[in-house]
PDB file of N, CA and C in Angstrom:
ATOM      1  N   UNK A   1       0.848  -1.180   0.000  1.00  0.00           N
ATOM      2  CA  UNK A   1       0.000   0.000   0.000  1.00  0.00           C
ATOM      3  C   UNK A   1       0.892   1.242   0.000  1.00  0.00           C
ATOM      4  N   UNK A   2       0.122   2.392  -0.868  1.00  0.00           N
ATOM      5  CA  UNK A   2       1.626   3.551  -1.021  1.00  0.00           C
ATOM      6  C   UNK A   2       0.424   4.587  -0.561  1.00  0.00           C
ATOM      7  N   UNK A   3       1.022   5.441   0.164  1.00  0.00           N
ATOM      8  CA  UNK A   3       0.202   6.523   0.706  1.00  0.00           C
ATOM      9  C   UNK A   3       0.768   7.946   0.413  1.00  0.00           C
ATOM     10  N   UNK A   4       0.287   9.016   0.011  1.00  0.00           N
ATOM     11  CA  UNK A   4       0.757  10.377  -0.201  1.00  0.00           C
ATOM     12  C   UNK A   4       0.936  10.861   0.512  1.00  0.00           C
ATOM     13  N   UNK A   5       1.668  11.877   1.081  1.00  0.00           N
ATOM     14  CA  UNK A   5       1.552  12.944   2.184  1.00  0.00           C
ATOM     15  C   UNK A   5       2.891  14.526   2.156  1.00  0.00           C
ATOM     16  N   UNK A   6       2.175  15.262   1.453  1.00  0.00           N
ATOM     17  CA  UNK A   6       2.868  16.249   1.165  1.00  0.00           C
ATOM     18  C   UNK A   6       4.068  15.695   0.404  1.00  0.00           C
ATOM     19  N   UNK A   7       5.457  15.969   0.901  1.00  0.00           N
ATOM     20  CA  UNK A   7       6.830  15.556   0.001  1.00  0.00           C
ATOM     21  C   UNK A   7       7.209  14.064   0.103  1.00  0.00           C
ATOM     22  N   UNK A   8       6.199  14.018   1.115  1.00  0.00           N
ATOM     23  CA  UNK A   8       6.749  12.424   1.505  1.00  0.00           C
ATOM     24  C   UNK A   8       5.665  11.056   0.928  1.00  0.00           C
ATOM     25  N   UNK A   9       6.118  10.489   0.443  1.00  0.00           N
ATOM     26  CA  UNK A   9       5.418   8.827   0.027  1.00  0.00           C
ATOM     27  C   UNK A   9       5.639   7.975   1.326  1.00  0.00           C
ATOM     28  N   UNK A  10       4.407   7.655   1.550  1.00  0.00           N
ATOM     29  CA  UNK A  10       4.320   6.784   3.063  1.00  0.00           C
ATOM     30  C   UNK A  10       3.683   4.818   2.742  1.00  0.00           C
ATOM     31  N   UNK A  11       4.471   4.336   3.003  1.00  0.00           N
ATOM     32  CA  UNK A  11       3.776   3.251   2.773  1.00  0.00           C
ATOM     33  C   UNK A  11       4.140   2.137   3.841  1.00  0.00           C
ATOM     34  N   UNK A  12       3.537   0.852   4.045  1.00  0.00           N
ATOM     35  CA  UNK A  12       3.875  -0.212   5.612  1.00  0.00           C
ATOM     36  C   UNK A  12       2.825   0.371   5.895  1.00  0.00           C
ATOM     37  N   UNK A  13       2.049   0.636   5.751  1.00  0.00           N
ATOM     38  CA  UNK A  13       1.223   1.528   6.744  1.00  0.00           C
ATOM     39  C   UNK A  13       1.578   2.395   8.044  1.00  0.00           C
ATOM     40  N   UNK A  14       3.179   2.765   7.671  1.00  0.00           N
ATOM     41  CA  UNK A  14       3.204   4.026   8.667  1.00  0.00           C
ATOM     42  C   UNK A  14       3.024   5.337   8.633  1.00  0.00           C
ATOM     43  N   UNK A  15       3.238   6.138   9.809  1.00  0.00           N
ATOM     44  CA  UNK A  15       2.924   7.169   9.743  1.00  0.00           C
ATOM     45  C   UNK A  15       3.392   8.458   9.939  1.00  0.00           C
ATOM     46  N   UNK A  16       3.466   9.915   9.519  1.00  0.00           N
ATOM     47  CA  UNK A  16       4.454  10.291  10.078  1.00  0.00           C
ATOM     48  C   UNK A  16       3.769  11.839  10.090  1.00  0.00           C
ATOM     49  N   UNK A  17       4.244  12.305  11.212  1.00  0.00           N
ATOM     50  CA  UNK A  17       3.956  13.413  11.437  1.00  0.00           C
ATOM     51  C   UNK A  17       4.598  14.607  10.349  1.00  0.00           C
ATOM     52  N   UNK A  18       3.794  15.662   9.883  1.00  0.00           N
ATOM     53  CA  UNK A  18       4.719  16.646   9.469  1.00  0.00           C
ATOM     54  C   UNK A  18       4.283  18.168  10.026  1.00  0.00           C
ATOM     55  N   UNK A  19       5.238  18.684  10.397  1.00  0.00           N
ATOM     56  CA  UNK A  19       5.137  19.715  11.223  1.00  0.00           C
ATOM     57  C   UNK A  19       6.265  20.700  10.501  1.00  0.00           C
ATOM     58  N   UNK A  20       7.195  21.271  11.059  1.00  0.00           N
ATOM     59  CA  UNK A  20       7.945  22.318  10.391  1.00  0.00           C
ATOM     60  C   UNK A  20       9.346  21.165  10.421  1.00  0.00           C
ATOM     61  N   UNK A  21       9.236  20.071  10.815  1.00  0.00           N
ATOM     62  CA  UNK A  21      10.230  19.512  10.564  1.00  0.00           C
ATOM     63  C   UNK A  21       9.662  17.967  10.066  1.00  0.00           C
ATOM     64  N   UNK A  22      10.374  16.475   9.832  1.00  0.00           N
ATOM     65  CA  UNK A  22       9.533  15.302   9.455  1.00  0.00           C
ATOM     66  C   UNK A  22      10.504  14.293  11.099  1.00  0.00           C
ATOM     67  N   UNK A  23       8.944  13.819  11.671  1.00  0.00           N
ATOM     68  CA  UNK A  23       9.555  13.231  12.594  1.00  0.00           C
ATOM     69  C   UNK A  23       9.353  11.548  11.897  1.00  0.00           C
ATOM     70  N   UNK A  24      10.536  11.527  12.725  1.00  0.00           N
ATOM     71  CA  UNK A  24      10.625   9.932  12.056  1.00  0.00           C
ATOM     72  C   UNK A  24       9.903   8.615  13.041  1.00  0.00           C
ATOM     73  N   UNK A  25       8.492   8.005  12.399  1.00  0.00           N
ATOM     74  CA  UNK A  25       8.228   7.051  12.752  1.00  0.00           C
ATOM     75  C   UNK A  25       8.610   5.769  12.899  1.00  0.00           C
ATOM     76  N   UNK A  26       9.108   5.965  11.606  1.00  0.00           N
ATOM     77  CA  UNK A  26       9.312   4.568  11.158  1.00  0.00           C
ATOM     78  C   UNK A  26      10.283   4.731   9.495  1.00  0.00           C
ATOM     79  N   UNK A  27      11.023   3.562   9.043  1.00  0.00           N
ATOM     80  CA  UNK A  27      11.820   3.821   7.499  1.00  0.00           C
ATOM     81  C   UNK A  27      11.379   2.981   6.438  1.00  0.00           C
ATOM     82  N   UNK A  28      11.635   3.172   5.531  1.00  0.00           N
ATOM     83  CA  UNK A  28      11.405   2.920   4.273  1.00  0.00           C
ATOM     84  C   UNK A  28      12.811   2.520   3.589  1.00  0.00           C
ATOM     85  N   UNK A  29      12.181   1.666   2.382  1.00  0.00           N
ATOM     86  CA  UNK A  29      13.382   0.753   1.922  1.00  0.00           C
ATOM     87  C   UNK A  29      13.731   2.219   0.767  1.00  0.00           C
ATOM     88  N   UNK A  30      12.667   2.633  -0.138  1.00  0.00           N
ATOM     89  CA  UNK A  30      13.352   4.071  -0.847  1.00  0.00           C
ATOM     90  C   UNK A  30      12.323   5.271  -0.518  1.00  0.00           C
ATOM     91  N   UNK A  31      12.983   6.188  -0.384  1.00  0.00           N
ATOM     92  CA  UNK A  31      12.111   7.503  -0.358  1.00  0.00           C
ATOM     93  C   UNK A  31      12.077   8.203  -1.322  1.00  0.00           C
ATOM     94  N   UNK A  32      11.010   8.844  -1.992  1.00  0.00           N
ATOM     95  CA  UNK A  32      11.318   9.551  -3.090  1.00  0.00           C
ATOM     96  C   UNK A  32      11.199  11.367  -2.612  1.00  0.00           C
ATOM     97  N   UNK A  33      12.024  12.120  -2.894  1.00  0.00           N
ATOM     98  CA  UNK A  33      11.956  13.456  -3.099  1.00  0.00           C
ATOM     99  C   UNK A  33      11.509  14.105  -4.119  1.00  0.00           C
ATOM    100  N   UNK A  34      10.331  14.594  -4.505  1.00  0.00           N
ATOM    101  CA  UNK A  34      10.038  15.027  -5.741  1.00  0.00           C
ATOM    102  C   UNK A  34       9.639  16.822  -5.552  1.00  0.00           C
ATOM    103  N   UNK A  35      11.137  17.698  -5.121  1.00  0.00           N
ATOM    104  CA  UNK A  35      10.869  18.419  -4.431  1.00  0.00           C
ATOM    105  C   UNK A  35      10.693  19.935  -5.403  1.00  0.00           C
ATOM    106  N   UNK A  36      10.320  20.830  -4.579  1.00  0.00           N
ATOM    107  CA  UNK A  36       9.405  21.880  -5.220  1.00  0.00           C
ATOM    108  C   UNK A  36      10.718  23.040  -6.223  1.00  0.00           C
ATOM    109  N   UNK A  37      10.798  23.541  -7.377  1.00  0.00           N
ATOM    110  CA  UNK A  37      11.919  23.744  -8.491  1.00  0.00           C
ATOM    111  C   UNK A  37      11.320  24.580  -8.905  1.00  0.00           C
ATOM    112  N   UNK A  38      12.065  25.244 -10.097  1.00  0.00           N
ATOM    113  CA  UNK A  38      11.976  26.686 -10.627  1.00  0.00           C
ATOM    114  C   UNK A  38      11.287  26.124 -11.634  1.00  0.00           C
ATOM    115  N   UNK A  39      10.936  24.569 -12.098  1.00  0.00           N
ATOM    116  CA  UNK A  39      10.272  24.388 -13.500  1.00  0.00           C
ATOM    117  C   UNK A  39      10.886  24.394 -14.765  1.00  0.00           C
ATOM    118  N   UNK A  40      12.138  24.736 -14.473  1.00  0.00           N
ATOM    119  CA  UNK A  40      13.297  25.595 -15.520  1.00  0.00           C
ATOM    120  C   UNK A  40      13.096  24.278 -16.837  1.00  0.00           C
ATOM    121  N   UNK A  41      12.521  23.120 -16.412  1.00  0.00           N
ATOM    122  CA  UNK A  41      12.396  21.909 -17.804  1.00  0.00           C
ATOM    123  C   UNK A  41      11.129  21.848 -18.142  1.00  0.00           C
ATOM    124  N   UNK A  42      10.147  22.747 -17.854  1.00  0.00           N
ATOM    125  CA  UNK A  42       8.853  22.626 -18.296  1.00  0.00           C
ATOM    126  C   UNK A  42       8.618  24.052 -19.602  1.00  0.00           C
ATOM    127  N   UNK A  43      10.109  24.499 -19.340  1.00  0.00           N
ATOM    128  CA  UNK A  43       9.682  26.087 -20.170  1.00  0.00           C
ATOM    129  C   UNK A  43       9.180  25.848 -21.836  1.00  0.00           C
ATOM    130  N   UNK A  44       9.459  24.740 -22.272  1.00  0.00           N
ATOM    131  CA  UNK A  44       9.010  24.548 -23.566  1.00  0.00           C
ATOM    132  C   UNK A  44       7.372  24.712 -23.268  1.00  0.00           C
ATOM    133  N   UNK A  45       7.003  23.894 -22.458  1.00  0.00           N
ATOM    134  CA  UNK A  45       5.259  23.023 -22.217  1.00  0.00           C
ATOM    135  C   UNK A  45       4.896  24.659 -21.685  1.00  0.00           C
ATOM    136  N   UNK A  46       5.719  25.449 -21.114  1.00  0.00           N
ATOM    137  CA  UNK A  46       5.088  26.672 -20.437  1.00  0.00           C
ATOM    138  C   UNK A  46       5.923  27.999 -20.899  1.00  0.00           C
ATOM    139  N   UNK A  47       6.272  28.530 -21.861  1.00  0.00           N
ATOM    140  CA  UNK A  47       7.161  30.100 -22.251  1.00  0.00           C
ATOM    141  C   UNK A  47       7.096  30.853 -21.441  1.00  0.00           C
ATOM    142  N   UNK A  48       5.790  31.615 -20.677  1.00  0.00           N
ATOM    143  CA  UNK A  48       5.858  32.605 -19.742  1.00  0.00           C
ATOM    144  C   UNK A  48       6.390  32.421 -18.516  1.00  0.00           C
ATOM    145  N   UNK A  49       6.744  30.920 -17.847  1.00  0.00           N
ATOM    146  CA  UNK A  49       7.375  30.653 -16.952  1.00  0.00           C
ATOM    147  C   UNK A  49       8.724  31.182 -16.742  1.00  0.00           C
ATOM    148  N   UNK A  50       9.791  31.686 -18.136  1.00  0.00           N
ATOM    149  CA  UNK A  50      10.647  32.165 -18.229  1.00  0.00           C
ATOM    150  C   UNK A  50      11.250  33.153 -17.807  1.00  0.00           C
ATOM    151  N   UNK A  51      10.097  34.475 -17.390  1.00  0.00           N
ATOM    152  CA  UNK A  51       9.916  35.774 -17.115  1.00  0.00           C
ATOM    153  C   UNK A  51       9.965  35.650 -15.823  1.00  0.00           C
ATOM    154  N   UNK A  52       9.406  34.367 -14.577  1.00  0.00           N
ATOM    155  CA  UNK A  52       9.048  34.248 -13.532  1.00  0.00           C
ATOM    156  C   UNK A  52      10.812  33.685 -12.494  1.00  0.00           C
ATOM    157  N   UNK A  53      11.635  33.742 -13.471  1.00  0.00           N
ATOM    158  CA  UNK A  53      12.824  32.549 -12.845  1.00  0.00           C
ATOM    159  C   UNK A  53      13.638  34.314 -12.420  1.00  0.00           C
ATOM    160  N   UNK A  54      13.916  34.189 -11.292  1.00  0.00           N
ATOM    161  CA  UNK A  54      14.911  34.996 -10.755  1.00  0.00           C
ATOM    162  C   UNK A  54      15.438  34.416 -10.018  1.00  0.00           C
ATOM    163  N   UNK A  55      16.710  35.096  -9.971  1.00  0.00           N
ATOM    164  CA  UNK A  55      18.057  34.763  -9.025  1.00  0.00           C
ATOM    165  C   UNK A  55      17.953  33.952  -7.017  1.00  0.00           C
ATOM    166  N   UNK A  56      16.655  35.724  -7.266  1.00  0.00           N
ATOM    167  CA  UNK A  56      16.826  35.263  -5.733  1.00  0.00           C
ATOM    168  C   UNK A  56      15.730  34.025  -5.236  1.00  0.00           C
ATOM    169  N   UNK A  57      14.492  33.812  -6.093  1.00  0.00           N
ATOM    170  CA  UNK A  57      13.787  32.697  -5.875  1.00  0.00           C
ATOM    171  C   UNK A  57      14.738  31.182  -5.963  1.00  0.00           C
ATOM    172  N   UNK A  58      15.220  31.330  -6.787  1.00  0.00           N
ATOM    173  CA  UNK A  58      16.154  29.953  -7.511  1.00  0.00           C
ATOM    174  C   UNK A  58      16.405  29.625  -5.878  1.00  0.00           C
ATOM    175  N   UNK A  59      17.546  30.558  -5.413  1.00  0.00           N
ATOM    176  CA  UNK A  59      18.128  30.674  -3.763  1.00  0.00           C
ATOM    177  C   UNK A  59      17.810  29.988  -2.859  1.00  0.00           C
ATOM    178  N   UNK A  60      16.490  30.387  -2.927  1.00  0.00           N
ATOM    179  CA  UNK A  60      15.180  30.184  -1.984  1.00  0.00           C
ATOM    180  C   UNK A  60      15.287  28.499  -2.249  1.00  0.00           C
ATOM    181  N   UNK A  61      14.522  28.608  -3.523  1.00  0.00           N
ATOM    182  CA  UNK A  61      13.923  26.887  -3.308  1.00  0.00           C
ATOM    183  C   UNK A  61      15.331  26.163  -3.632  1.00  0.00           C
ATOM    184  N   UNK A  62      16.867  26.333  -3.545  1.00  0.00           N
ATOM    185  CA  UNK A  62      17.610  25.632  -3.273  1.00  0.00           C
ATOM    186  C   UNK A  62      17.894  24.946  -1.808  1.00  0.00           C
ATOM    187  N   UNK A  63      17.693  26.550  -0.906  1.00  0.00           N
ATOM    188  CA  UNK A  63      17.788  25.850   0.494  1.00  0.00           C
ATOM    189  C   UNK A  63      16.870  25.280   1.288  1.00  0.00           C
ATOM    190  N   UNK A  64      15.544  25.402   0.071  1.00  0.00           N
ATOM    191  CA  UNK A  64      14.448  24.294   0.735  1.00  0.00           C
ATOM    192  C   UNK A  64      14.498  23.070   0.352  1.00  0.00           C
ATOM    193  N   UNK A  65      15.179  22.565  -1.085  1.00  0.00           N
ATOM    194  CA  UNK A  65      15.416  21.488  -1.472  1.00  0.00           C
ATOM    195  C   UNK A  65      16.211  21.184  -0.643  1.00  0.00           C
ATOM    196  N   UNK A  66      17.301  21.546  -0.020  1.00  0.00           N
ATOM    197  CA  UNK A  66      18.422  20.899   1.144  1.00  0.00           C
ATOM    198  C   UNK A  66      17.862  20.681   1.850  1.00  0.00           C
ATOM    199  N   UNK A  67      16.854  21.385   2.790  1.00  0.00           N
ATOM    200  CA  UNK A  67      15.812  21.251   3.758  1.00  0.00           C
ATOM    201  C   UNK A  67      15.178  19.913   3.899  1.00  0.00           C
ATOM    202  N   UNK A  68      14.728  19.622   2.449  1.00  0.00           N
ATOM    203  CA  UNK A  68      13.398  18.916   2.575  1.00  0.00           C
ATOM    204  C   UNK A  68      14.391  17.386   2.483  1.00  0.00           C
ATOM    205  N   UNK A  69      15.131  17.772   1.293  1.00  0.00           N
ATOM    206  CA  UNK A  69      16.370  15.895   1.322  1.00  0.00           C
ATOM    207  C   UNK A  69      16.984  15.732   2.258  1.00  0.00           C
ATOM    208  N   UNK A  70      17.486  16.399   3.586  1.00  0.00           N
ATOM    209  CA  UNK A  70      18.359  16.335   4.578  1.00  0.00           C
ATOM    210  C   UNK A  70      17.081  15.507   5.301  1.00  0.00           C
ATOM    211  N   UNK A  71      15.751  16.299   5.829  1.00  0.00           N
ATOM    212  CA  UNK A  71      15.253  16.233   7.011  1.00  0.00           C
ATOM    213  C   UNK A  71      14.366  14.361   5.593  1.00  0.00           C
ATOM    214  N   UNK A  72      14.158  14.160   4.693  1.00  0.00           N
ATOM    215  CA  UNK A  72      13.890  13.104   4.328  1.00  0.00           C
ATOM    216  C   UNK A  72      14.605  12.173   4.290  1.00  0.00           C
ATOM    217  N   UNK A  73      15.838  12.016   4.403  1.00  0.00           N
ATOM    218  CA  UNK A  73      17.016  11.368   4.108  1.00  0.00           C
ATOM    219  C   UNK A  73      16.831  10.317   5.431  1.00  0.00           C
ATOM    220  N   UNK A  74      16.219  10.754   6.727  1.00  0.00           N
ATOM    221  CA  UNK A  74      15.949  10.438   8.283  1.00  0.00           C
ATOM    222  C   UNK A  74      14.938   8.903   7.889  1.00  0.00           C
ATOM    223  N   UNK A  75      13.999   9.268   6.912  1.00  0.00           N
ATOM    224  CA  UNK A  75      13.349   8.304   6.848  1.00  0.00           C
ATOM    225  C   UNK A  75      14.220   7.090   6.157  1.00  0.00           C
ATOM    226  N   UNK A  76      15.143   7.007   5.592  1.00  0.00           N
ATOM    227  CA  UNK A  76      15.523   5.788   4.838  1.00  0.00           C
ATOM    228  C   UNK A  76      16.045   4.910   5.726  1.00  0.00           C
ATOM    229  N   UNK A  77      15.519   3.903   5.600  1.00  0.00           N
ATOM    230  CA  UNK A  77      16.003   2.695   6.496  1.00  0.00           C
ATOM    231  C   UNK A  77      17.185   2.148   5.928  1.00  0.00           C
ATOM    232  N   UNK A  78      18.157   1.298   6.886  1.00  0.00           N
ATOM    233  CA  UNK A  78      19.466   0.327   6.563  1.00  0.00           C
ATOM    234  C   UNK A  78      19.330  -0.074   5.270  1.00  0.00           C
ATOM    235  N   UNK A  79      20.472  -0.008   4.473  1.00  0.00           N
ATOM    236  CA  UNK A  79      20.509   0.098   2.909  1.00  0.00           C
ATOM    237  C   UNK A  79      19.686   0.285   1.774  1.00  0.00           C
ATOM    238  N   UNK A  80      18.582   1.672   2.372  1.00  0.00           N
ATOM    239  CA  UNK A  80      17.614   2.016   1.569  1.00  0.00           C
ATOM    240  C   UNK A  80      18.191   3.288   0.250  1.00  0.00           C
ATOM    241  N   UNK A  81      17.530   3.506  -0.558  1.00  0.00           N
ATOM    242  CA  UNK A  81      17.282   4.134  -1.584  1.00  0.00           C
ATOM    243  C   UNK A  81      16.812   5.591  -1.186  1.00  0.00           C
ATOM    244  N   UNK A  82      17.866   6.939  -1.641  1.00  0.00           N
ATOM    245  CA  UNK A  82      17.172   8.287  -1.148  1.00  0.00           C
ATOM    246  C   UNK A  82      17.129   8.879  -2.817  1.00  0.00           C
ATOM    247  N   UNK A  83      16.326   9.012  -3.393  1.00  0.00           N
ATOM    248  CA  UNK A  83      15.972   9.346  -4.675  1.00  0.00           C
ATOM    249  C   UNK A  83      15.449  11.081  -4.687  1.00  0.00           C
ATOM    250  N   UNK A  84      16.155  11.691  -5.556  1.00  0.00           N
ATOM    251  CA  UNK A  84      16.069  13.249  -5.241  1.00  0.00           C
ATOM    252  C   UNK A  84      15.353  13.403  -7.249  1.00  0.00           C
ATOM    253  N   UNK A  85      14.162  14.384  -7.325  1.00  0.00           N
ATOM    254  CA  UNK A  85      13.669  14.371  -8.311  1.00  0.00           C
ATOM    255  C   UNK A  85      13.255  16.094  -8.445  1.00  0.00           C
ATOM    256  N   UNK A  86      13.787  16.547  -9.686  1.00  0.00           N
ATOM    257  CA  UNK A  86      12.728  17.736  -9.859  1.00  0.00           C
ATOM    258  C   UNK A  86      12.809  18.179 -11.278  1.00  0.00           C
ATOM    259  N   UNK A  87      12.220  19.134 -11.964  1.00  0.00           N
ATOM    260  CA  UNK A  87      12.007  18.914 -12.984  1.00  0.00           C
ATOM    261  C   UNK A  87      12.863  20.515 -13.373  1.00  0.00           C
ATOM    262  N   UNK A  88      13.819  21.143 -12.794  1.00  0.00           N
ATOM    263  CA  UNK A  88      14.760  21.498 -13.585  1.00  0.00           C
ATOM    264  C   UNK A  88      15.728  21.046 -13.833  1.00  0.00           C
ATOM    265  N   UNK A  89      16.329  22.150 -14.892  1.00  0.00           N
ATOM    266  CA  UNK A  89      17.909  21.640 -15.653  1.00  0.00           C
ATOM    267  C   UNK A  89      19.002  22.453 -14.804  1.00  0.00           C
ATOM    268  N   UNK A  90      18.225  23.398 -13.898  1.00  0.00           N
ATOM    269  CA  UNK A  90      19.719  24.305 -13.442  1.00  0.00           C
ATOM    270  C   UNK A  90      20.622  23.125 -12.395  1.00  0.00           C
ATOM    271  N   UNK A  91      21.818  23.437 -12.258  1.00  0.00           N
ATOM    272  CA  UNK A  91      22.694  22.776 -12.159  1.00  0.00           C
ATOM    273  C   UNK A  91      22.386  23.370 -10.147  1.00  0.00           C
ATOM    274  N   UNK A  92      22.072  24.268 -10.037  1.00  0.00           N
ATOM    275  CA  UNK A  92      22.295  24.758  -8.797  1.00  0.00           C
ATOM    276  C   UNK A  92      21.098  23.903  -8.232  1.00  0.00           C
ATOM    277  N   UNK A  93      19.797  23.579  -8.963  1.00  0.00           N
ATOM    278  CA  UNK A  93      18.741  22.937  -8.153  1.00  0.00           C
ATOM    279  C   UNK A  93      18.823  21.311  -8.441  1.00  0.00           C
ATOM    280  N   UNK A  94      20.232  20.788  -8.709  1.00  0.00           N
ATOM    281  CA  UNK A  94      20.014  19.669  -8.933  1.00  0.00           C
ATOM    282  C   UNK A  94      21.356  19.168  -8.425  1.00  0.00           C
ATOM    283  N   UNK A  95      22.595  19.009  -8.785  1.00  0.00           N
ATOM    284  CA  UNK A  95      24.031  18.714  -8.822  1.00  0.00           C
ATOM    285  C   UNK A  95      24.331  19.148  -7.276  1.00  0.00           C
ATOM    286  N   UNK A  96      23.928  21.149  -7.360  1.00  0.00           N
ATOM    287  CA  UNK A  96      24.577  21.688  -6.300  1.00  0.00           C
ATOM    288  C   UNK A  96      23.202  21.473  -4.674  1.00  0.00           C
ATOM    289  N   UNK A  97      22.247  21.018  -5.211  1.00  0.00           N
ATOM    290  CA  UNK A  97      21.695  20.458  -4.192  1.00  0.00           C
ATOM    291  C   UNK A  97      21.926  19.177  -3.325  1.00  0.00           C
ATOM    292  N   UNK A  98      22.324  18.108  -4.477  1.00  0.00           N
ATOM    293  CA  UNK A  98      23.122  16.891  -3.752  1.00  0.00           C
ATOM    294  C   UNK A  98      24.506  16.904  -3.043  1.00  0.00           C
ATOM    295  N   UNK A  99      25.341  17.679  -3.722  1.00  0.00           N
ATOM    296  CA  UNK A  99      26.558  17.969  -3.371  1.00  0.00           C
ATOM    297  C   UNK A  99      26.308  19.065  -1.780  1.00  0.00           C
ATOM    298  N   UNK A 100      25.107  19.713  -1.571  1.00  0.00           N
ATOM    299  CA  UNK A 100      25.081  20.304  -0.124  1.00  0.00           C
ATOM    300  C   UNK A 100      24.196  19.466   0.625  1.00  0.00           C
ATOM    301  N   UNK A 101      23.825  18.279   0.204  1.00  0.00           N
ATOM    302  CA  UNK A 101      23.702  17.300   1.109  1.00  0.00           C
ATOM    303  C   UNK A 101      24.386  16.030   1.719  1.00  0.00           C
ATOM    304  N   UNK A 102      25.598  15.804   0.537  1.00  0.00           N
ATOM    305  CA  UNK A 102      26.260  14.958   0.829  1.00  0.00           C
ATOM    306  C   UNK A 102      27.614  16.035   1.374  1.00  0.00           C
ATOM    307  N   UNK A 103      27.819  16.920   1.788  1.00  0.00           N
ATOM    308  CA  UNK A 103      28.677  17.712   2.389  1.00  0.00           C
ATOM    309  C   UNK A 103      27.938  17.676   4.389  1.00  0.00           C
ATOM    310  N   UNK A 104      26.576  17.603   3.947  1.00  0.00           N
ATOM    311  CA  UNK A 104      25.875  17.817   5.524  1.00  0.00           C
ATOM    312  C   UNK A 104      25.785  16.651   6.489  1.00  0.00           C
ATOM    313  N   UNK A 105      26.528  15.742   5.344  1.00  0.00           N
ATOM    314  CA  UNK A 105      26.639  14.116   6.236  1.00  0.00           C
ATOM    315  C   UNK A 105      28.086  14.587   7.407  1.00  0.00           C
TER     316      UNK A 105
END
């Protein structure tokens, strides 16, 4: 059974609180991150999205992507799977997001 819940995929039937942080109930064999991006690979499917990409937003949802894979990373159980997903191409919301999580180990 696979259950939704905001950033997080819940399934075993556990459960997990989310509050301003993710408390950990229980782990999972993979977690998926499918976390929130500038869109920067949808600009074909969307043109005016183009006008909307600034510097300092990019910023923003970089250090929430660290946010959200650090404090998800808690859920992966003993030799589980941490899968990081989003649907831009910038290098800063993708490369330089893993690389400031595998620096926070």
């Amino acid at each position: 059974e696979t259950i939704f819940a905001s950033e997080v995929v819940m399934n075993n039937n556990c459960t997990i609180q989310i509050e301003t942080s993710l408390n950990r109930v229980c782990s999972f064999d993979t977690v998926l991150v499918d976390a929130p991006c500038s869109s920067s690979g949808v600009l074909r499917r969307r043109p005016s999205q183009r006008w909307d990409l600034r510097a300092e937003s990019i910023e923003t949802l970089k250090e929430l992507q660290l946010e959200i894979l650090i404090n998800a990373s808690s859920l992966v159980g003993p030799g589980g799977s941490l899968v990081y997903s989003t649907c831009s191409l910038l290098r800063s919301e993708n490369e330089d997001v893993v690389q400031g999580f595998e620096n926070s180990k």
